[in-house]
C-alpha atoms as a PDB file:
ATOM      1  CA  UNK A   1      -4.804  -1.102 -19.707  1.00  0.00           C
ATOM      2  CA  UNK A   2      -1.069  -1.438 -20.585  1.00  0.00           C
ATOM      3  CA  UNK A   3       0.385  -4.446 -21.713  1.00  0.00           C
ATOM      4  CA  UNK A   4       2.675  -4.316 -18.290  1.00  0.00           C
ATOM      5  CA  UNK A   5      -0.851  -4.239 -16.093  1.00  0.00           C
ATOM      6  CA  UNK A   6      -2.272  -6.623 -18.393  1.00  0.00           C
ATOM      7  CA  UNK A   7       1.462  -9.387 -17.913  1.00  0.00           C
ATOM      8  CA  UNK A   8       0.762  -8.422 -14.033  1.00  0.00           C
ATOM      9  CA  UNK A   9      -3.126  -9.486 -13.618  1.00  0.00           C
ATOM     10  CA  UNK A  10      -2.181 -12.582 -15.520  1.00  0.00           C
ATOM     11  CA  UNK A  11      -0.072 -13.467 -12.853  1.00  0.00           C
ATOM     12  CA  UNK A  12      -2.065 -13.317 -10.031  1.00  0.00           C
ATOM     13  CA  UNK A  13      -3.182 -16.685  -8.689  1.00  0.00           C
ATOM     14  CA  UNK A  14      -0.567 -18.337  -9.886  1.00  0.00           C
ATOM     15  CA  UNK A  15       2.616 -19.549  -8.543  1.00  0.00           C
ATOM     16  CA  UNK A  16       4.038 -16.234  -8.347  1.00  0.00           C
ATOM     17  CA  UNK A  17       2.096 -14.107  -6.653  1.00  0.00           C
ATOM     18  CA  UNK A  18       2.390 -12.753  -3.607  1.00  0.00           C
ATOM     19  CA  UNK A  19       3.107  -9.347  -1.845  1.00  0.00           C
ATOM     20  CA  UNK A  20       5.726  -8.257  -4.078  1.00  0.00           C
ATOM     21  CA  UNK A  21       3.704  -8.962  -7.245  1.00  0.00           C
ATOM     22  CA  UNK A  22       0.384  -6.819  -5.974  1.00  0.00           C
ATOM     23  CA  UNK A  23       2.322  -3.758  -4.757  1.00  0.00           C
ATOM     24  CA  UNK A  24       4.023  -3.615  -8.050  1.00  0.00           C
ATOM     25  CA  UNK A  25       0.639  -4.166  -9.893  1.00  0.00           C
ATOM     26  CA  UNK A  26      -0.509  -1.639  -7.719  1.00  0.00           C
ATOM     27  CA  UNK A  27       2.664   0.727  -8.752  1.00  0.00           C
ATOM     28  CA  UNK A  28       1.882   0.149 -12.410  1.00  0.00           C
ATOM     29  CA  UNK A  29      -1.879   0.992 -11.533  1.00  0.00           C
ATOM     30  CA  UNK A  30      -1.222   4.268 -10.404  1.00  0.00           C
ATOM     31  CA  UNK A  31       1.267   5.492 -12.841  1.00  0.00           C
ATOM     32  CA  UNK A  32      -2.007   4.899 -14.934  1.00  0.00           C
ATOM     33  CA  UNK A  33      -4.491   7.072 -12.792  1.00  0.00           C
ATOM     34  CA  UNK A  34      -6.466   3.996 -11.979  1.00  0.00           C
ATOM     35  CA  UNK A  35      -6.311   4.878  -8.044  1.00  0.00           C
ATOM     36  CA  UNK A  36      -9.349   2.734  -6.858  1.00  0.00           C
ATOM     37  CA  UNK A  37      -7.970  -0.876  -8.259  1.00  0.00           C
ATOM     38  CA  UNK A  38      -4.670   0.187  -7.297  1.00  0.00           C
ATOM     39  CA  UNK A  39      -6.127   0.770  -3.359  1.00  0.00           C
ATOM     40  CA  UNK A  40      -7.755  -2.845  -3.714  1.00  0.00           C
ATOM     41  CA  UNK A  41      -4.171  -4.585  -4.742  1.00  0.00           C
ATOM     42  CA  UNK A  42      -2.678  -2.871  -1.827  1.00  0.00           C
ATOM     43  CA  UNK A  43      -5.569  -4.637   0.199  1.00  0.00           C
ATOM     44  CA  UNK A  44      -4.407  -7.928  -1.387  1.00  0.00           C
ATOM     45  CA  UNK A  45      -0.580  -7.248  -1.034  1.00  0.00           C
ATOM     46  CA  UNK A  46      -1.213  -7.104   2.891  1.00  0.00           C
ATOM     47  CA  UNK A  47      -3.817 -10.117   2.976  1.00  0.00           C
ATOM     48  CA  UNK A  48      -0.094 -12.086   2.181  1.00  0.00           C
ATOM     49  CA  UNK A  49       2.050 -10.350   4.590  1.00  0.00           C
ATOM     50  CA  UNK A  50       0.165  -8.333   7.325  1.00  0.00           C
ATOM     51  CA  UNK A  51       3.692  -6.952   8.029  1.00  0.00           C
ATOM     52  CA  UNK A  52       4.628  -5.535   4.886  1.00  0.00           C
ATOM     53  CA  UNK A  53       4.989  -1.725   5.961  1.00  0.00           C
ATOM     54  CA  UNK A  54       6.541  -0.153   2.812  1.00  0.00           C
ATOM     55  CA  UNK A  55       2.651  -1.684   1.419  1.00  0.00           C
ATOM     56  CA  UNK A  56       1.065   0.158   4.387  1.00  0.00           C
ATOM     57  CA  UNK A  57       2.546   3.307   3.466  1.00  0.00           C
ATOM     58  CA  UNK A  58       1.463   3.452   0.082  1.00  0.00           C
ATOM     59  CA  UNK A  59      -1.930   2.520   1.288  1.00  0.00           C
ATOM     60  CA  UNK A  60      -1.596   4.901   3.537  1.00  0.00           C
ATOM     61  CA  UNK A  61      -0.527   7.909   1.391  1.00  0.00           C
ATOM     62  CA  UNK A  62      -3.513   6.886  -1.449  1.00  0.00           C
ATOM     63  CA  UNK A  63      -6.240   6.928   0.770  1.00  0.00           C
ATOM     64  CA  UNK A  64      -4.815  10.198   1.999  1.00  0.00           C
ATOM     65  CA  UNK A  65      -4.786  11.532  -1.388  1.00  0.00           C
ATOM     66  CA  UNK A  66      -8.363  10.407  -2.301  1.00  0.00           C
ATOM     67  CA  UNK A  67      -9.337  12.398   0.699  1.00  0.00           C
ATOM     68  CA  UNK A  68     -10.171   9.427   2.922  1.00  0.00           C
ATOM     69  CA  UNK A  69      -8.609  10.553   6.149  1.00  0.00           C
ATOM     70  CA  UNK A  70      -9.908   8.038   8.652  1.00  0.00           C
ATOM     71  CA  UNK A  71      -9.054   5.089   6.653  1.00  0.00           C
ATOM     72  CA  UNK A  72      -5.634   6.683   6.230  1.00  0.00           C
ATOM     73  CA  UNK A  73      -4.658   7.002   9.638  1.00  0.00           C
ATOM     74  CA  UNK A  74      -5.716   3.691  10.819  1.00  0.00           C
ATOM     75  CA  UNK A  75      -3.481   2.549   7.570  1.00  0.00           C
ATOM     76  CA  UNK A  76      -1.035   4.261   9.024  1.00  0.00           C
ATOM     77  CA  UNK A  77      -0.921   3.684  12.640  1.00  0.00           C
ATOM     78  CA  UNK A  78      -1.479  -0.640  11.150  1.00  0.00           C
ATOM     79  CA  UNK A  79       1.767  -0.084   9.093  1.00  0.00           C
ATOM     80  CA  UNK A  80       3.837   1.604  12.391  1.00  0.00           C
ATOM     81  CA  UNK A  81       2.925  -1.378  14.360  1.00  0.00           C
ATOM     82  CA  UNK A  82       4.269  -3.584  11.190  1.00  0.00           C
ATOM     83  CA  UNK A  83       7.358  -1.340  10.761  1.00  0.00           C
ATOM     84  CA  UNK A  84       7.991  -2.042  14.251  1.00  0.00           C
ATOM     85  CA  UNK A  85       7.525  -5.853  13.790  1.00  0.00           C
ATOM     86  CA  UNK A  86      10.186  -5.535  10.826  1.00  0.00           C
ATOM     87  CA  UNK A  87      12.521  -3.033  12.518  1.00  0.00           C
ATOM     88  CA  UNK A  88      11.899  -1.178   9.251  1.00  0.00           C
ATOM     89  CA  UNK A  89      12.735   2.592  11.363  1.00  0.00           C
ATOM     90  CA  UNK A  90      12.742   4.745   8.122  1.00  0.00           C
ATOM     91  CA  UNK A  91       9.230   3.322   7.401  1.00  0.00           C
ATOM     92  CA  UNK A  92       8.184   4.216  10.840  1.00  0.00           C
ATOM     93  CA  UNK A  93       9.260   7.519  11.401  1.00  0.00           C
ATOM     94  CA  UNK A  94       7.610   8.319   7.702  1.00  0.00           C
ATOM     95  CA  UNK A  95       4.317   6.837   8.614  1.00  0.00           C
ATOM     96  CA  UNK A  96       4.586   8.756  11.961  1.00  0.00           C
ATOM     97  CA  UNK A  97       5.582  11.993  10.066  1.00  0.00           C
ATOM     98  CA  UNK A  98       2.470  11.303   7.654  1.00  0.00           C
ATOM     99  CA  UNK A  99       0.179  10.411  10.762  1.00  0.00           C
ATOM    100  CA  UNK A 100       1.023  13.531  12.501  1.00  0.00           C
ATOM    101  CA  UNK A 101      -0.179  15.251   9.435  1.00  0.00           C
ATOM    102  CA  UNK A 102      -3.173  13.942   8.624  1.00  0.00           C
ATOM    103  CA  UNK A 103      -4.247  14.277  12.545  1.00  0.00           C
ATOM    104  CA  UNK A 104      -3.399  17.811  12.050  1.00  0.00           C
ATOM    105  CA  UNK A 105      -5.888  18.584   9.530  1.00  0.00           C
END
């Protein structure tokens, strides 16, 4: 683990941490490979705000990529309804654009 991933997980539970803090624990996660605990923080990250789309599309787009389809589009299709919520458009038509995909296949 990297000394960045390592300042991050200290973090957590404290007074600090929040959405913003798990999605970029979950950043620093992948850029190391570790996919699964990065999926899990992403988990977390939304357990604070259930309306935190740019969240649900990186969720979305890592369970896509480890081949878990299902899970994917119902991460997708829960981060349209929050990208609605938000007004977040750019987030929605991405998701949508990602959806379409993955019901493609």
């Amino acid at each position: 683990m990297t000394g960045a991933i390592d300042k991050l997980h200290g973090m957590r539970g404290g007074p600090h941490d929040g959405p913003l803090l798990r999605v970029a624990l979950a950043n620093a996660l992948i850029a190391e490979g570790d996919t699964v605990e990065a999926i899990a923080e992403l988990r977390r990250a939304l357990e604070f705000d259930p309306d935190y789309s740019a969240a649900w599309k990186q969720l979305g787009k890592l369970l896509a990529d480890s081949g878990d389809a299902t899970t994917a589009i119902a991460a997708y299709k829960q981060g349209i309804t929050a990208a609605q919520k938000r007004g977040d458009k750019q987030a929605e038509r991405e998701m949508a654009v990602f959806l379409k995909r993955l019901q493609k296949a």
